[in-house]
PDB file of N, CA and C in Angstrom:
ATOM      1  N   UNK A   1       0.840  -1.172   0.000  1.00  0.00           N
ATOM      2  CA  UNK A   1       0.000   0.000   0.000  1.00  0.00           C
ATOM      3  C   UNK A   1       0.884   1.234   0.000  1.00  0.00           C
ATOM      4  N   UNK A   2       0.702   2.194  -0.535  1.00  0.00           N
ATOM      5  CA  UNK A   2       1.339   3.232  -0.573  1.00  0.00           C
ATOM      6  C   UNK A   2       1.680   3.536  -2.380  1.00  0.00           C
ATOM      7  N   UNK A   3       1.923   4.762  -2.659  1.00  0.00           N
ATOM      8  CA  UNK A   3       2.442   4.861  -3.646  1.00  0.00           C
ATOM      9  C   UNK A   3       3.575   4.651  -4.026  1.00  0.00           C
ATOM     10  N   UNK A   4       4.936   4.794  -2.997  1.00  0.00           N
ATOM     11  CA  UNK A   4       6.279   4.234  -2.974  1.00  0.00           C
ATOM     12  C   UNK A   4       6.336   3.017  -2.983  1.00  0.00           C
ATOM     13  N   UNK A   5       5.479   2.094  -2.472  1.00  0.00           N
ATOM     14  CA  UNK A   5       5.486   1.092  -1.902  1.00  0.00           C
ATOM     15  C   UNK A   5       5.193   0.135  -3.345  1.00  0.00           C
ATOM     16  N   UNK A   6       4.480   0.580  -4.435  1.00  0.00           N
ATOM     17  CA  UNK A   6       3.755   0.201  -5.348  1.00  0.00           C
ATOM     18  C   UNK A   6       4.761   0.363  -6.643  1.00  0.00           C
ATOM     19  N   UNK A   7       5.182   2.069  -6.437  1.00  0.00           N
ATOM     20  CA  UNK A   7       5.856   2.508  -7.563  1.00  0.00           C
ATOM     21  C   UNK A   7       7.298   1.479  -7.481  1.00  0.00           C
ATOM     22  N   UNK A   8       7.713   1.089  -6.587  1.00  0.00           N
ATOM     23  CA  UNK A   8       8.948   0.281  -6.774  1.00  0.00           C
ATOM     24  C   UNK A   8       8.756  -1.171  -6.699  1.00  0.00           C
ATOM     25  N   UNK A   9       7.732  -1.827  -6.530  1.00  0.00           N
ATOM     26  CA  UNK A   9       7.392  -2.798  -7.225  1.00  0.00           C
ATOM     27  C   UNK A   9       7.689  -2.650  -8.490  1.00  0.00           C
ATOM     28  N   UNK A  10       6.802  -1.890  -9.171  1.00  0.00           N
ATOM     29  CA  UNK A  10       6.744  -1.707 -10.443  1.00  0.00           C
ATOM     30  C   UNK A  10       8.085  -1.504 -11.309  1.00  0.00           C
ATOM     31  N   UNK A  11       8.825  -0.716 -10.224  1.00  0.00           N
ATOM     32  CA  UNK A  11      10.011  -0.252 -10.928  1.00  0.00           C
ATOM     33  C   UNK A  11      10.219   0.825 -11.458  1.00  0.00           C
ATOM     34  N   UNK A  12       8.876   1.242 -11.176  1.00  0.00           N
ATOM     35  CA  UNK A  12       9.126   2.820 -11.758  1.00  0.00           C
ATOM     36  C   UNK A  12       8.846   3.833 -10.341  1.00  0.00           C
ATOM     37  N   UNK A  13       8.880   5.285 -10.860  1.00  0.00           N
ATOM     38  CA  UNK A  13       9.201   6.820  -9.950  1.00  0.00           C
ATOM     39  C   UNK A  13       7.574   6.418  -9.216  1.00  0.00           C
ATOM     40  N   UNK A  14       7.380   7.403  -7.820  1.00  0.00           N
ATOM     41  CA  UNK A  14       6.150   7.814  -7.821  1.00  0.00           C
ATOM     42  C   UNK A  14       5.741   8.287  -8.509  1.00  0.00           C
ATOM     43  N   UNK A  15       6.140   9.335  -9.089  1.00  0.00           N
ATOM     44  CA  UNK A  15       5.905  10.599  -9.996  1.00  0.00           C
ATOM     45  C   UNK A  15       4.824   9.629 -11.160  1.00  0.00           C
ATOM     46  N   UNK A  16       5.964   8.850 -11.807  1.00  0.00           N
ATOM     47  CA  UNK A  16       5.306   7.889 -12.694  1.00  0.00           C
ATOM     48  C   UNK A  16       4.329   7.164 -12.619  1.00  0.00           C
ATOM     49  N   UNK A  17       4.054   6.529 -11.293  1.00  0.00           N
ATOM     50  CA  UNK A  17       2.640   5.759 -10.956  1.00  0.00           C
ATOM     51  C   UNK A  17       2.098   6.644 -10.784  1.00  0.00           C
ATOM     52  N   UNK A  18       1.388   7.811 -10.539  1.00  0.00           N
ATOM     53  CA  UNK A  18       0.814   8.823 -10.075  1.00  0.00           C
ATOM     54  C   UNK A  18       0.536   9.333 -11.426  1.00  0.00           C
ATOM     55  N   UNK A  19       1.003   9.243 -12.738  1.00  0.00           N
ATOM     56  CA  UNK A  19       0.783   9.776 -13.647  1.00  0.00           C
ATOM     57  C   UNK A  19      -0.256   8.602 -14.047  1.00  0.00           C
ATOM     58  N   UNK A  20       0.212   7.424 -13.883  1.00  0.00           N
ATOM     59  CA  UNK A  20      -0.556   6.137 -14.909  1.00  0.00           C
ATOM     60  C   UNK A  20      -1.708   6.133 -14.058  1.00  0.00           C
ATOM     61  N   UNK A  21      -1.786   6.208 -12.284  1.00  0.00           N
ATOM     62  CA  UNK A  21      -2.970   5.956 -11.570  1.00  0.00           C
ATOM     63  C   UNK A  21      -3.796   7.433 -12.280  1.00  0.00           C
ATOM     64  N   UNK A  22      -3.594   8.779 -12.203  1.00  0.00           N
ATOM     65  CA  UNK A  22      -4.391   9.641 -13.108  1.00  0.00           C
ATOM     66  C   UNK A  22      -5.159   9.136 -14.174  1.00  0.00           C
ATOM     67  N   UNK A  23      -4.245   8.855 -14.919  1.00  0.00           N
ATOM     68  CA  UNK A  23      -4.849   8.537 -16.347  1.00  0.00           C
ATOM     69  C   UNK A  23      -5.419   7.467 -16.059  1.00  0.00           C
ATOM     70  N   UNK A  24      -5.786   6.689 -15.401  1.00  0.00           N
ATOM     71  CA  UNK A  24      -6.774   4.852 -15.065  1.00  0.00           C
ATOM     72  C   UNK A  24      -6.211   4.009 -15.788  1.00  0.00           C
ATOM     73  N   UNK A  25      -4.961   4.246 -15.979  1.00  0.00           N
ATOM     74  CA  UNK A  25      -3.879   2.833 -16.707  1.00  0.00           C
ATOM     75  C   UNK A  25      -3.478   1.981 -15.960  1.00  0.00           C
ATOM     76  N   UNK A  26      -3.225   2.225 -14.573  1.00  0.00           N
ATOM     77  CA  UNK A  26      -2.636   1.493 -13.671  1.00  0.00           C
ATOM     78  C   UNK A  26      -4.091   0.759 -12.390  1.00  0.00           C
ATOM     79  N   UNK A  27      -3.912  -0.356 -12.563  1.00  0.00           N
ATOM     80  CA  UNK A  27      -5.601  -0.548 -11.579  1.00  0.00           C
ATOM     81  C   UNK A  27      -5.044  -0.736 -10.150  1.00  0.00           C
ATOM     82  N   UNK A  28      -5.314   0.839  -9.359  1.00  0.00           N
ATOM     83  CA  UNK A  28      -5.062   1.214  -8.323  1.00  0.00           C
ATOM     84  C   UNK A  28      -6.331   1.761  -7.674  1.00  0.00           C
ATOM     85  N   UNK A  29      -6.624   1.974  -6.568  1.00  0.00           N
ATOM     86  CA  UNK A  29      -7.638   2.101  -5.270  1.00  0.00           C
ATOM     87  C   UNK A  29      -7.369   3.182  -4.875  1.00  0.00           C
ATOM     88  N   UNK A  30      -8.160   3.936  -4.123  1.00  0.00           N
ATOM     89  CA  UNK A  30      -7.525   5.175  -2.674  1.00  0.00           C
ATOM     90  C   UNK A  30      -8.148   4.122  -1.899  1.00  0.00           C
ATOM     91  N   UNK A  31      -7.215   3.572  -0.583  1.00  0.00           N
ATOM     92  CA  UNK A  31      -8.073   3.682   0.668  1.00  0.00           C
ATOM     93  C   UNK A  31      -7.700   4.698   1.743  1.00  0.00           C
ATOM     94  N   UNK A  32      -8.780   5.189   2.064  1.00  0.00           N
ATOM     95  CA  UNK A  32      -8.633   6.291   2.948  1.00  0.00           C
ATOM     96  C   UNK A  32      -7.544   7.364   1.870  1.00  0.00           C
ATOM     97  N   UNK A  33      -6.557   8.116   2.562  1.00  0.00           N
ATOM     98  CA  UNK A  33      -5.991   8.953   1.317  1.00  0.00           C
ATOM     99  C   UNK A  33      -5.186   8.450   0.804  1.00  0.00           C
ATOM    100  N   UNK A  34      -4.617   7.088   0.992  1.00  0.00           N
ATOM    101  CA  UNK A  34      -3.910   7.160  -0.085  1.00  0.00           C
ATOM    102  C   UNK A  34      -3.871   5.709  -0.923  1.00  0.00           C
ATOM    103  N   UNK A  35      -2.829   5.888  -1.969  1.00  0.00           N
ATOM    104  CA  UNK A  35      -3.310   4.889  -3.260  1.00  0.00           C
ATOM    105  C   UNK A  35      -2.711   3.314  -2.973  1.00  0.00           C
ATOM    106  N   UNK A  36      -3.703   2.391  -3.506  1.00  0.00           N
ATOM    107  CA  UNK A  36      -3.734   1.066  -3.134  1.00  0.00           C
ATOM    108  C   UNK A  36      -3.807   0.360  -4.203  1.00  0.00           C
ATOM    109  N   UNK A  37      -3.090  -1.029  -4.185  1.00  0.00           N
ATOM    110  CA  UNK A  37      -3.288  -1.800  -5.333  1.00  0.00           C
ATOM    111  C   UNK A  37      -3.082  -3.367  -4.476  1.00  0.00           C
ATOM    112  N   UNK A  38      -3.638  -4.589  -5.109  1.00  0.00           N
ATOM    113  CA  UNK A  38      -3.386  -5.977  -4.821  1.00  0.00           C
ATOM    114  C   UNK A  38      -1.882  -6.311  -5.407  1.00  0.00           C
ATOM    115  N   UNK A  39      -0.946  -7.015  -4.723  1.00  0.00           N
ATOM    116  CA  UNK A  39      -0.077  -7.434  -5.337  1.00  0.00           C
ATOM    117  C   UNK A  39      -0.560  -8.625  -6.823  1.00  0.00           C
ATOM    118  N   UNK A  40      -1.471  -9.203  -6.672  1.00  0.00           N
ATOM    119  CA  UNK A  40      -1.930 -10.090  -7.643  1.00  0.00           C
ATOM    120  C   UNK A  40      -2.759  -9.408  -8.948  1.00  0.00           C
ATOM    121  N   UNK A  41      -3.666  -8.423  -8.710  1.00  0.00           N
ATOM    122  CA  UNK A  41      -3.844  -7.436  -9.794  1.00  0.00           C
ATOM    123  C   UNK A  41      -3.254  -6.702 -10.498  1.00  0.00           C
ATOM    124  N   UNK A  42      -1.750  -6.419  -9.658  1.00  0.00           N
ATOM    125  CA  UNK A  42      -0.570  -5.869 -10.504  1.00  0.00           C
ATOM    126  C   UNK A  42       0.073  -6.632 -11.134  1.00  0.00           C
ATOM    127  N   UNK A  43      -0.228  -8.174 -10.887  1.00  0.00           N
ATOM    128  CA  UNK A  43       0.693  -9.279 -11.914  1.00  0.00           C
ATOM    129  C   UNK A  43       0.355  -9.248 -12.582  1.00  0.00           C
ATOM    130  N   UNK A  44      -1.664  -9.465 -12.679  1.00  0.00           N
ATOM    131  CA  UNK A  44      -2.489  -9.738 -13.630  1.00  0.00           C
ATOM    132  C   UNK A  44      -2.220  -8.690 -14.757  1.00  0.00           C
ATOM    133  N   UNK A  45      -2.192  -7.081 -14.496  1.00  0.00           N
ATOM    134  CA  UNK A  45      -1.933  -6.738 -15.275  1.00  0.00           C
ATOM    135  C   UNK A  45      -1.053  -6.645 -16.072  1.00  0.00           C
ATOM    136  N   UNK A  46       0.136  -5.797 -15.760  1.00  0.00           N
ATOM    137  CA  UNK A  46       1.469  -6.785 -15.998  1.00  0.00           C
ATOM    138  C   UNK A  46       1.499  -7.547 -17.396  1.00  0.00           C
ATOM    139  N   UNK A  47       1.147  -9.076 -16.518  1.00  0.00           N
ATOM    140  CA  UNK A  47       0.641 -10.053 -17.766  1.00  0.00           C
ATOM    141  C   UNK A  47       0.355  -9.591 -18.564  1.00  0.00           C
ATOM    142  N   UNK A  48      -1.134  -8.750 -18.699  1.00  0.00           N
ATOM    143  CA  UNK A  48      -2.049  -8.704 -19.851  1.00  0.00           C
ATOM    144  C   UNK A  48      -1.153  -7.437 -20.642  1.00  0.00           C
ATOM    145  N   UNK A  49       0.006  -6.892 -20.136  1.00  0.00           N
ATOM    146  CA  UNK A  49       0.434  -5.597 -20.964  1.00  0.00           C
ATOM    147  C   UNK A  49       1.610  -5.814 -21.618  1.00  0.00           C
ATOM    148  N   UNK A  50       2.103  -7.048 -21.503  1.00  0.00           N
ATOM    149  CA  UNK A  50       3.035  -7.652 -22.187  1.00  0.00           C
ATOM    150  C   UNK A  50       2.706  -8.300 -22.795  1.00  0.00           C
ATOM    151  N   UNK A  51       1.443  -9.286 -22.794  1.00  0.00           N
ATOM    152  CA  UNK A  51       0.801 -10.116 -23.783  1.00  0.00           C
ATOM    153  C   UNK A  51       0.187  -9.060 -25.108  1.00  0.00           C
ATOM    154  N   UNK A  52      -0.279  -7.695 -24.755  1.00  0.00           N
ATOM    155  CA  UNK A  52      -0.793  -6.752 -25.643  1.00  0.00           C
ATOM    156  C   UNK A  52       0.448  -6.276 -26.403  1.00  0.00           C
ATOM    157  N   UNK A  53       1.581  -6.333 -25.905  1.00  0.00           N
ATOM    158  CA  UNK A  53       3.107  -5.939 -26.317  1.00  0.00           C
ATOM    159  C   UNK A  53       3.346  -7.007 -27.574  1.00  0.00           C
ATOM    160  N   UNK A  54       3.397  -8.389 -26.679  1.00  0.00           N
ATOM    161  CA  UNK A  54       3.517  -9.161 -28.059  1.00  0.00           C
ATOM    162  C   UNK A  54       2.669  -9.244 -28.823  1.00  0.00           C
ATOM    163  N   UNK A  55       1.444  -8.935 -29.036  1.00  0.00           N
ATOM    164  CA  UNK A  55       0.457  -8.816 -29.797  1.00  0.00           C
ATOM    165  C   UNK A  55       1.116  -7.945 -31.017  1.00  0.00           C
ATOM    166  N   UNK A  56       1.194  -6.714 -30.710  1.00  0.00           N
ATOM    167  CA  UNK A  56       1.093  -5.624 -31.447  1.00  0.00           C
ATOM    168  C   UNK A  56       2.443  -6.058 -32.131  1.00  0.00           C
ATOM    169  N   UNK A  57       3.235  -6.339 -31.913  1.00  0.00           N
ATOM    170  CA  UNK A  57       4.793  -6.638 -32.133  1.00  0.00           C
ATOM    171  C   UNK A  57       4.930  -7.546 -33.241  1.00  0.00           C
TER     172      UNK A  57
END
């Protein structure tokens, strides 16, 4: 939980998750104030954005 906490999972900046959670690219939550995600919904996606990678590719 947290945005640091999330953004370096990911591997990327806060700055950067905070841009993708804006835009509804990244499937993230608020609880209470601040931003939340499942570790398993971030795989799922993940998955599905590399599978769309090799798609297009």
């Amino acid at each position: 939980m947290g945005a640091g906490a999330i953004a370096k999972h990911l591997g990327i900046t806060s700055r950067q998750l905070y841009r993708l959670c804006y835009a509804g690219s990244v499937p993230t939550f608020k609880l209470g104030g601040a931003v939340a995600a499942r570790r398993s919904t971030l795989a799922r996606w993940l998955d599905e954005q590399e599978s769309g990678a090799r798609a297009t590719a």
